[in-house]
N, C-alpha and C. Protein backbone atom coordinates (compact mmCIF):
# COMPACT_ATOMS: atom_id res chain seq x y z
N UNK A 1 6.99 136.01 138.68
CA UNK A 1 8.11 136.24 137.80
C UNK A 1 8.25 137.75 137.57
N UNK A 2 9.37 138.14 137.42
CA UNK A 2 9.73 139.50 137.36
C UNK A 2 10.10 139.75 136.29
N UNK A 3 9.27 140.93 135.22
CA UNK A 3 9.62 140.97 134.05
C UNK A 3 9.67 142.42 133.81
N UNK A 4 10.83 142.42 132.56
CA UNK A 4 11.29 143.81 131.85
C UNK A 4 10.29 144.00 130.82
N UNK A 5 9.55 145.59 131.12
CA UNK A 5 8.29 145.94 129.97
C UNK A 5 8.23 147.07 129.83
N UNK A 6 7.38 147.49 128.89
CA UNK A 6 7.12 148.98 128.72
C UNK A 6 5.84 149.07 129.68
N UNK A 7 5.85 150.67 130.04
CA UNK A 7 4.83 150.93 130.85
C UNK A 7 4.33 152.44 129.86
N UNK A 8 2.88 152.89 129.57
CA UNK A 8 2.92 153.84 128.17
C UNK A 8 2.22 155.01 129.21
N UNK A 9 2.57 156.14 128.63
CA UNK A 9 2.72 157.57 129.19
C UNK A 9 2.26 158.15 127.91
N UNK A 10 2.03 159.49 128.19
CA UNK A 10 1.59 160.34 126.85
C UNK A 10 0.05 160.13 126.38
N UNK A 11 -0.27 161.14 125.29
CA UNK A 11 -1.40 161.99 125.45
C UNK A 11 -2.01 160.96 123.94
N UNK A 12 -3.48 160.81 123.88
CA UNK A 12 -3.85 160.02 122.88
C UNK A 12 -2.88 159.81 121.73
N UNK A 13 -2.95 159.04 121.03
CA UNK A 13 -2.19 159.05 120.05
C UNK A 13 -1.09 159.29 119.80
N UNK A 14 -0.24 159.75 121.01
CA UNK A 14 1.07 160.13 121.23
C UNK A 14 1.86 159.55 122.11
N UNK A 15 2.12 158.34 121.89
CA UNK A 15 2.35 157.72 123.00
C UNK A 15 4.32 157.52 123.41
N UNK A 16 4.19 157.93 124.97
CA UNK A 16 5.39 157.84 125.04
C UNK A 16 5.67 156.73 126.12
N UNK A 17 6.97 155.97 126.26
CA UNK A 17 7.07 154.49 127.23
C UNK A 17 8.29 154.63 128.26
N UNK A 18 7.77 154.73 129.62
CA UNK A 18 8.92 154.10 130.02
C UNK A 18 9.42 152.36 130.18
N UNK A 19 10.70 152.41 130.12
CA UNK A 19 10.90 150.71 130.71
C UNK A 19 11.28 150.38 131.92
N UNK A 20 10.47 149.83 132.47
CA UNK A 20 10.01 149.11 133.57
C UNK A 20 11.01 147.82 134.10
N UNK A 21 11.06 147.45 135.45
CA UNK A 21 11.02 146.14 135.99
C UNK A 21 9.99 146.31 136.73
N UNK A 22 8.76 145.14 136.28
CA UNK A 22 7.74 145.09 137.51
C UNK A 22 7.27 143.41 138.00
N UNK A 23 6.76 143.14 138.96
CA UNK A 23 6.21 142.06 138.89
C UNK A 23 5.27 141.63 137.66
N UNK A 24 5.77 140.36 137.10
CA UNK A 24 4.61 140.04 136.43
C UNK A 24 2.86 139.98 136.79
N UNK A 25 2.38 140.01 137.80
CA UNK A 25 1.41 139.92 138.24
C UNK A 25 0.91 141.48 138.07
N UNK A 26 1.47 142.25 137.83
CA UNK A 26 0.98 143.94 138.07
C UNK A 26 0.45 144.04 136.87
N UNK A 27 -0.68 145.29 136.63
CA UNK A 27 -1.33 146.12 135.53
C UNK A 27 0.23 146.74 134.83
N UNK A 28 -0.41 146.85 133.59
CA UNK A 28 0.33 147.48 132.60
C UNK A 28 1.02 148.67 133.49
N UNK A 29 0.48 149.95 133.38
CA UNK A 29 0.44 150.72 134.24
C UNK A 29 0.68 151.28 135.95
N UNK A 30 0.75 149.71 136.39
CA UNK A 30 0.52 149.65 137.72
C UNK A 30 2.33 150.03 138.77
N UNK A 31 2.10 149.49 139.77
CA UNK A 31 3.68 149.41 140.19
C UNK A 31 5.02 148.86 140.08
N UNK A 32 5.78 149.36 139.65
CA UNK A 32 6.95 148.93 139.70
C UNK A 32 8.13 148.59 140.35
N UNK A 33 8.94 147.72 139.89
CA UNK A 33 10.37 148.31 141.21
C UNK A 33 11.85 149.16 140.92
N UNK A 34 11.61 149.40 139.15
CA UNK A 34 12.60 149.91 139.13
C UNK A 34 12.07 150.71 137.42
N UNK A 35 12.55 151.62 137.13
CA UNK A 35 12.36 152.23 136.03
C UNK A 35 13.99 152.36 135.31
N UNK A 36 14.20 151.71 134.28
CA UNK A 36 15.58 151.49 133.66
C UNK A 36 15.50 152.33 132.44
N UNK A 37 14.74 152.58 131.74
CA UNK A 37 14.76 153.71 130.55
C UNK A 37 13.36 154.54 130.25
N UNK A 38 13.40 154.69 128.88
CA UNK A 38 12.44 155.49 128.69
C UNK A 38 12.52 155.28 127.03
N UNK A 39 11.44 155.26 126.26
CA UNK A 39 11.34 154.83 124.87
C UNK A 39 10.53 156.14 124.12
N UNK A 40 10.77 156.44 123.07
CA UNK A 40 9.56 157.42 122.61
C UNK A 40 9.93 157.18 120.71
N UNK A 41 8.99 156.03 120.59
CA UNK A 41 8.72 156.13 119.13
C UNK A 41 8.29 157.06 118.02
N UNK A 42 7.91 158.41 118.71
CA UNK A 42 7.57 158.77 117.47
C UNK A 42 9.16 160.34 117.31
N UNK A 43 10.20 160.02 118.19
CA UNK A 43 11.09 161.31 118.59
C UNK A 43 11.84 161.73 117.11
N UNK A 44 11.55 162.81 116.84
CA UNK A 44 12.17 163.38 116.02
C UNK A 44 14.00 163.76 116.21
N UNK A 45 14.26 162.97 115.43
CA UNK A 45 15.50 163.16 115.17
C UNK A 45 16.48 164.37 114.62
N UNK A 46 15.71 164.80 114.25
CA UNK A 46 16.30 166.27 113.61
C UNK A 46 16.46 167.10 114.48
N UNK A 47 14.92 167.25 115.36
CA UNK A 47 15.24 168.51 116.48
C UNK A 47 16.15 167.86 117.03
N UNK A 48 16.65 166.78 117.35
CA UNK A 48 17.52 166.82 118.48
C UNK A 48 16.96 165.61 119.74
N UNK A 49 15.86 165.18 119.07
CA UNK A 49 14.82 164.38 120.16
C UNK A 49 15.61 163.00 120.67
N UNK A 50 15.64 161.90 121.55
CA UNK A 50 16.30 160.83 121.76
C UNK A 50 14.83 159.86 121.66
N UNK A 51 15.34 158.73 121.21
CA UNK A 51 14.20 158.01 120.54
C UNK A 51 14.41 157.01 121.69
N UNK A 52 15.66 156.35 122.17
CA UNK A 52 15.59 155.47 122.91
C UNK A 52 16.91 155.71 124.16
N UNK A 53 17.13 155.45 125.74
CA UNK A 53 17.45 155.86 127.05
C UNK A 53 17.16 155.13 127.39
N UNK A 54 18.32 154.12 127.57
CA UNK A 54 18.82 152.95 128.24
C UNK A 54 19.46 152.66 129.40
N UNK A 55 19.21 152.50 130.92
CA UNK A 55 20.46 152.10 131.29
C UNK A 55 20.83 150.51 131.12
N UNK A 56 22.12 150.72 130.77
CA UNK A 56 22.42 149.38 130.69
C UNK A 56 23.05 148.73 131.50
N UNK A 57 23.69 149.01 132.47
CA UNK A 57 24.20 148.28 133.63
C UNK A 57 22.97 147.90 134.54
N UNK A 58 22.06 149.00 134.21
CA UNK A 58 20.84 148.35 135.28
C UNK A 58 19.31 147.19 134.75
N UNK A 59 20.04 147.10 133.21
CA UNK A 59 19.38 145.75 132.39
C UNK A 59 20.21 144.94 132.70
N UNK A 60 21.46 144.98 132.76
CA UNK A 60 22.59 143.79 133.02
C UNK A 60 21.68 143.17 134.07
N UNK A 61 21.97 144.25 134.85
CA UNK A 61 21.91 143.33 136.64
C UNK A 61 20.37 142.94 137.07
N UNK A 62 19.46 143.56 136.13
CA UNK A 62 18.10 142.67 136.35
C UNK A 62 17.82 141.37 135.80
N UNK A 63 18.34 141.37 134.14
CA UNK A 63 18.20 140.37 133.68
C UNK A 63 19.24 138.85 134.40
N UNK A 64 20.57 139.61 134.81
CA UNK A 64 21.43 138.58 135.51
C UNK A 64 20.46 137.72 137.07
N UNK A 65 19.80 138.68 137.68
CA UNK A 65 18.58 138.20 138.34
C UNK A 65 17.26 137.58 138.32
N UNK A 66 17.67 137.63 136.80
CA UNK A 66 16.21 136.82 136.42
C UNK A 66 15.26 137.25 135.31
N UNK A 67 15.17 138.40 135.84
CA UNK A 67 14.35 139.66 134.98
C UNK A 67 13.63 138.70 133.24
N UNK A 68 12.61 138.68 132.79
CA UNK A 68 12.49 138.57 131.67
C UNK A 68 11.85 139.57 131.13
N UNK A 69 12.53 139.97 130.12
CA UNK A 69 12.25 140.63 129.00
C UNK A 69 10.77 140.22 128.11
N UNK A 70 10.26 141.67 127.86
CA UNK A 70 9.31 140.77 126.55
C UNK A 70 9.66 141.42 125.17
N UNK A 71 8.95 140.71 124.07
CA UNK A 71 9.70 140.64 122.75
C UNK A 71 10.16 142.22 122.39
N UNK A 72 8.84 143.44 122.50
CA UNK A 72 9.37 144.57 122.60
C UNK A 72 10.75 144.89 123.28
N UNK A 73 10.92 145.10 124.34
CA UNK A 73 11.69 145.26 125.05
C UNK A 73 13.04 144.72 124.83
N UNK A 74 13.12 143.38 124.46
CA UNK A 74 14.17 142.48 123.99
C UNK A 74 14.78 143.17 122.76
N UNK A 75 13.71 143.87 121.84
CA UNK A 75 14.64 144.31 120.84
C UNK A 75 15.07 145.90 120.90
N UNK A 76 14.57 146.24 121.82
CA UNK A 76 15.02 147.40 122.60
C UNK A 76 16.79 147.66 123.05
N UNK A 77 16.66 146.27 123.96
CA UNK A 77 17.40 146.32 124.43
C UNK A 77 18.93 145.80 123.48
N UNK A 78 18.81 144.58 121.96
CA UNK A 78 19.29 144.82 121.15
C UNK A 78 19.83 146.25 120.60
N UNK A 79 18.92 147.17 120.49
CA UNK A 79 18.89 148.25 119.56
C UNK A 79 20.44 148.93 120.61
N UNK A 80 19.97 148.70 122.18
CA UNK A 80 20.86 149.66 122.91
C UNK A 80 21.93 148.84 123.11
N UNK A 81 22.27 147.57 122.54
CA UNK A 81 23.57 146.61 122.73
C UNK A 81 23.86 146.27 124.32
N UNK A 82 22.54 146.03 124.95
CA UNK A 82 22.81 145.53 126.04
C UNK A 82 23.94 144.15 125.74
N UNK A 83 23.21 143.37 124.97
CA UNK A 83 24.44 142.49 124.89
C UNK A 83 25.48 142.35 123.97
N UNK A 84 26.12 143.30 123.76
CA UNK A 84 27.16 143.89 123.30
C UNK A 84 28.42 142.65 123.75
N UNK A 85 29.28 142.26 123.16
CA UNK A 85 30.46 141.37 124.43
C UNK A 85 31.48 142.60 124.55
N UNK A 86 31.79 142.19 125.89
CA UNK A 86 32.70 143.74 126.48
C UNK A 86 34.41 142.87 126.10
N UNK A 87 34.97 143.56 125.52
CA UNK A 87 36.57 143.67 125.31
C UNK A 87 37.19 143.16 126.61
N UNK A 88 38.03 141.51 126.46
CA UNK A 88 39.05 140.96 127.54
C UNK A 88 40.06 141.99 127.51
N UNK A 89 40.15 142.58 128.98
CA UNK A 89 41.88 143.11 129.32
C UNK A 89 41.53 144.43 128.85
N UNK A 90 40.21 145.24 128.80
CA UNK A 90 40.85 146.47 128.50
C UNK A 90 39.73 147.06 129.16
């Protein structure tokens, strides 16, 4: 099964995430097939930092393939309105 996850980057205690499509069978860490965003919980907002970098056409078309999400990620992808409903006729 092919699932949407975080994969964690960054220095002790500082942890930064990209989001992943990888096989379920892979290490946290391990290989992927596609890298769709990038997460960083602790980004300061003031300087100017982005906390969350989404693509969303390329969550569309994984999850439309199957892709599962896990609960992190799922509300991730809430936060970025992947499923947003897109406007008939315009």
């Amino acid at each position: 099964m092919v699932s949407i996850r975080l994969k964690r980057l960054g220095a002790k205690r500082r942890p930064v995430y990209r989001i992943v499509v990888a096989d379920g069978r892979t290490r946290r860490n391990g290989s992927t097939l596609a890298q769709i965003g990038f997460y960083n919980p602790r980004a300061n907002v003031i300087k100017g930092e982005t906390a969350l970098t989404l693509d969303v056409e390329a969550a569309r078309l994984w999850l439309e393939r199957g892709a599962q999400p896990t609960e992190t990620v799922l509300a991730l992808m809430r936060r970025a309105q992947v499923f947003a409903v897109q406007p008939v006729g315009t």
